[in-house]
Protein backbone atom coordinates (compact mmCIF):
# COMPACT_ATOMS: atom_id res chain seq x y z
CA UNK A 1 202.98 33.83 157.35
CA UNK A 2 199.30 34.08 156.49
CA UNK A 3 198.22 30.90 154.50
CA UNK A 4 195.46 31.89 151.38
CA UNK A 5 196.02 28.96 149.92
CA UNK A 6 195.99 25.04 151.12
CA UNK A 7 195.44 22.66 148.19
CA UNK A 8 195.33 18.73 148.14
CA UNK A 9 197.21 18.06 145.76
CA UNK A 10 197.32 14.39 145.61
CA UNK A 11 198.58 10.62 147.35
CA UNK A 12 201.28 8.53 146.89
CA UNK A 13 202.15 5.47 147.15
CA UNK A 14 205.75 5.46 146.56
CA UNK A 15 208.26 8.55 146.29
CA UNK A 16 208.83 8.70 142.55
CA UNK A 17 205.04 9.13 142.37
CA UNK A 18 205.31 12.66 144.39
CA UNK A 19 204.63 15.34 142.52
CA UNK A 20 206.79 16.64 140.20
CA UNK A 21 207.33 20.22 141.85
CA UNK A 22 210.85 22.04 143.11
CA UNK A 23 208.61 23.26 146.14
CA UNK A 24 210.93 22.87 149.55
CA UNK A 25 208.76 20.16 151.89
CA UNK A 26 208.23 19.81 155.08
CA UNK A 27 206.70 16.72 156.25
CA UNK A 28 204.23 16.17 159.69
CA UNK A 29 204.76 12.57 161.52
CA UNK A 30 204.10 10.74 164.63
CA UNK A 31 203.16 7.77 166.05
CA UNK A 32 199.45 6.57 165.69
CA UNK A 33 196.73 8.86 167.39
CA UNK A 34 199.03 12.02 168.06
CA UNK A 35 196.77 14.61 166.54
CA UNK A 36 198.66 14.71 163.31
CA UNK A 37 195.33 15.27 161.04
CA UNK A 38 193.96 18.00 163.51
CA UNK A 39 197.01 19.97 163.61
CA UNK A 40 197.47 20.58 159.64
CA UNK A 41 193.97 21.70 159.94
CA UNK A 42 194.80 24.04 162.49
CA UNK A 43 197.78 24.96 161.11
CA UNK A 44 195.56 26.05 157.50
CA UNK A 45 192.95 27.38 158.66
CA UNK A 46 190.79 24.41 157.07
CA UNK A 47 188.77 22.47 158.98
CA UNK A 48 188.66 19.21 156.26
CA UNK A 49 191.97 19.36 154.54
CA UNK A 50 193.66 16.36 156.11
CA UNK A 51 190.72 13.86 157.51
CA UNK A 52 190.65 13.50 161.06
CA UNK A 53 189.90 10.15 162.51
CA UNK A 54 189.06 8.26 165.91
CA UNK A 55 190.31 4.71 164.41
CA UNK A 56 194.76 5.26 164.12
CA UNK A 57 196.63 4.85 161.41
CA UNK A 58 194.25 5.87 158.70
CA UNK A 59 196.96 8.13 156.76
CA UNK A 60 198.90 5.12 154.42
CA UNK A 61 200.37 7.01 151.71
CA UNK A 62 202.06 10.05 151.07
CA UNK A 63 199.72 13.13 151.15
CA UNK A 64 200.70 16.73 149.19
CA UNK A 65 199.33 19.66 150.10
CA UNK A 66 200.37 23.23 147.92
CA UNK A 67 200.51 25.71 150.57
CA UNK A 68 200.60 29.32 148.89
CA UNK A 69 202.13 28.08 145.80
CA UNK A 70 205.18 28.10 147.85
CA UNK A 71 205.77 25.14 149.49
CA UNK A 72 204.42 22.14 150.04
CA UNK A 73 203.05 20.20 153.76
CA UNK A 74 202.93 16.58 153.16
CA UNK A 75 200.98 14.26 155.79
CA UNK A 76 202.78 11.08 155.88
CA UNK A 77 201.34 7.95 157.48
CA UNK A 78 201.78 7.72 161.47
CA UNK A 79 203.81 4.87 163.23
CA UNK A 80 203.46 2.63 166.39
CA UNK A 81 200.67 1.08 167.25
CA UNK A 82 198.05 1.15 164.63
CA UNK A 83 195.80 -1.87 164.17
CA UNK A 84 196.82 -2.68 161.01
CA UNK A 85 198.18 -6.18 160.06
CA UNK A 86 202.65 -6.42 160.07
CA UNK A 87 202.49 -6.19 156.82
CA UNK A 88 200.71 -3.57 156.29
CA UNK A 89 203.11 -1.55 159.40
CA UNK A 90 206.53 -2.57 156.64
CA UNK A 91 204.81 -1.13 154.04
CA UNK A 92 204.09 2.45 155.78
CA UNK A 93 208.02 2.31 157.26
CA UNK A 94 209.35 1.69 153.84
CA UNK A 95 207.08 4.40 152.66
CA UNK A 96 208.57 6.67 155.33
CA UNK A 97 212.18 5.86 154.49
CA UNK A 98 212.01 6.11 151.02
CA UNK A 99 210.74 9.69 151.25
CA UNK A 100 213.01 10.66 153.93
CA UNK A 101 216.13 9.07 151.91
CA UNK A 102 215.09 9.49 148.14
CA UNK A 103 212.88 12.86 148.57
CA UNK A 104 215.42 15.70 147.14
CA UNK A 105 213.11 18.25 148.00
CA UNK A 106 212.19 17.46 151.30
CA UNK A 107 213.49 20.63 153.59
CA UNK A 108 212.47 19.19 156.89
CA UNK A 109 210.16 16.24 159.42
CA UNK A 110 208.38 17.59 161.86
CA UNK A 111 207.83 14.76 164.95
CA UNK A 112 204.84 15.24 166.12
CA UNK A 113 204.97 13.83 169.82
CA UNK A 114 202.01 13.72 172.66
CA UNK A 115 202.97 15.84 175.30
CA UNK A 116 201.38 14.01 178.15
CA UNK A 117 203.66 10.67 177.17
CA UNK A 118 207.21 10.23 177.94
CA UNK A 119 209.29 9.45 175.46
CA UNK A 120 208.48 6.13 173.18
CA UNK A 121 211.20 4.12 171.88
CA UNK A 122 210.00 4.01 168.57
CA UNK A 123 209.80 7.87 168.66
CA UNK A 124 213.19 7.76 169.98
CA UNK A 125 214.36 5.57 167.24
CA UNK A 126 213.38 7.47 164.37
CA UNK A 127 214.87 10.42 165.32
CA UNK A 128 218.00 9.05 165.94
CA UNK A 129 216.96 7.87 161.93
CA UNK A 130 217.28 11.38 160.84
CA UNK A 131 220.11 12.67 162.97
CA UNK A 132 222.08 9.97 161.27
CA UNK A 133 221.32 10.62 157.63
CA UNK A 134 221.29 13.96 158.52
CA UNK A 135 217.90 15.16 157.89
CA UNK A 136 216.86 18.42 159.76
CA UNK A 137 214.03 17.82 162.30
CA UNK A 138 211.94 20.33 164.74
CA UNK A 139 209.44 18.52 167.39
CA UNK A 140 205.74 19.19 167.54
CA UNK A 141 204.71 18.76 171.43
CA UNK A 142 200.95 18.02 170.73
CA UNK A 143 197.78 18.34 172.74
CA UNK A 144 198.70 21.08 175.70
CA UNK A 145 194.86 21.71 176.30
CA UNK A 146 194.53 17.91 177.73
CA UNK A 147 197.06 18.69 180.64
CA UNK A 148 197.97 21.70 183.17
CA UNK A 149 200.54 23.95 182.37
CA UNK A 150 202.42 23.24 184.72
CA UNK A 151 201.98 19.65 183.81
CA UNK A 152 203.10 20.41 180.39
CA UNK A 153 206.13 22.40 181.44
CA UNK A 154 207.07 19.44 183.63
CA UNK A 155 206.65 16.61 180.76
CA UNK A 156 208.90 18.90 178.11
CA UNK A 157 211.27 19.27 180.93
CA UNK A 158 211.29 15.62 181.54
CA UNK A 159 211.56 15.08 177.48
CA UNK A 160 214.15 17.38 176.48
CA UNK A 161 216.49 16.32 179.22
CA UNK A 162 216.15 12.76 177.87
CA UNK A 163 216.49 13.51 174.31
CA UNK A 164 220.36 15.64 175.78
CA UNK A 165 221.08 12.28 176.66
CA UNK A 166 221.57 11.22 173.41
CA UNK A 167 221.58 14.52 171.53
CA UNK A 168 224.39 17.74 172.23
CA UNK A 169 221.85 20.11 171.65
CA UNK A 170 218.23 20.10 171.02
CA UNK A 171 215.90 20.48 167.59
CA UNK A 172 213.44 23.38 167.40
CA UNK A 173 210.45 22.67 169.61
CA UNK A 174 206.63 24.00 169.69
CA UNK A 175 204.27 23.31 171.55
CA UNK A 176 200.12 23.39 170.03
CA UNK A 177 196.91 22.50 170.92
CA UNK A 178 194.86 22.25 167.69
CA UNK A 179 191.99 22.81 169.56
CA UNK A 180 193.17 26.33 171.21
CA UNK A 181 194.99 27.18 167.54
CA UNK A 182 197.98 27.40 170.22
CA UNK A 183 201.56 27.28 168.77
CA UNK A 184 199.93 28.03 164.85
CA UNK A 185 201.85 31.22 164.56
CA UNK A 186 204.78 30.29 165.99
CA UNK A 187 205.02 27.33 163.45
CA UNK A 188 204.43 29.06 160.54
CA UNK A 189 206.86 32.20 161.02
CA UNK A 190 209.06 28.89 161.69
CA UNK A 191 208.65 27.79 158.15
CA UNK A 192 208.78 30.92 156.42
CA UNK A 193 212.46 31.85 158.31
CA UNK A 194 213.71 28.62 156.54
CA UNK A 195 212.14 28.75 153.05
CA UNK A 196 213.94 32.42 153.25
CA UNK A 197 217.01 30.24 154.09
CA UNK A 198 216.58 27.47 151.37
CA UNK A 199 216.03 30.82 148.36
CA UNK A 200 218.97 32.14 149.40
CA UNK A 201 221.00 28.50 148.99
């Protein structure tokens, strides 16, 4: 897939605000800090589309971007341990269920997790969220360039042998480094195999 188009199209705050579109979605999350922003740069070729910051937890509604007039990528706000007030961390969940429960044209999550961490129970938790209601879900391994490879090849290991724990087989997994554009292609042929899929339905 070769992206020519990646539009903002707009935030909201709750899911009935979303636009109004029959686009299939597929939606980018992680916890706090994982690279989310950088990645959906990388991933369209635009350096200022989704705003990259040092401070976490900066995404806090639900973004839309019109890729191609095709489908839609939409940036929702990260979890874990962002310094924002309780409150403020209820709000984003409910934000993040709604959409994930209400959303009729969401197609897909994509968990974005750090590849040099182990596995975090709150990552843990929410995809156990989606295997439950049923919600398809490929993982993201994020930030390769920050470890060896065979570092990196020992932390997936590590990972997917805890997810089998709980899981009988595994999601789709990539693995990326936004800053050496690595696992772009891979992603996007990803994508464009299951919006073939979701035409055909």
């Amino acid at each position: 897939m070769i992206i020519k188009k990646a539009q903002f199209v707009g935030s909201s705050a709750k899911v009935n605000q979303c636009p109004d579109s029959d686009f299939p979605e597929y939606a980018f999350i992680g916890r706090s800090n994982v690279g989310k922003s950088s990645l959906i740069n990388m991933l369209c070729d635009h350096k200022g589309l989704a705003k990259v910051s040092a401070t976490p937890g900066k995404t806090q509604l639900i973004n839309h971007f019109n890729i191609n007039d095709e489908w839609y990528l939409v940036d929702l706000p990260g979890y874990g341990y962002a310094k924002v007030p309780l409150g403020e961390k209820a709000k984003f969940q409910s934000i993040i269920t709604d959409y994930a429960l209400k959303r009729k044209q969401l197609t897909m999550f994509f968990v974005l997790i750090d590849v040099r961490h182990s596995m975090q129970t709150v990552d843990k938790n929410f995809m156990e969220f989606l295997g439950l209601n049923k919600i398809p879900f490929a993982i993201i391994f994020t930030k390769s360039d920050k470890l060896k490879p065979h570092e990196v090849e020992t932390n997936m290991a590590r990972y997917k042998q805890e997810m089998l724990k709980s899981w009988q087989t595994l999601p789709p997994v990539f693995l990326t480094s936004s800053h050496k554009h690595q696992g772009k292609d891979l992603i996007l042929s990803y994508i464009e195999s299951v919006n073939q899929q979701v035409k055909k339905a």
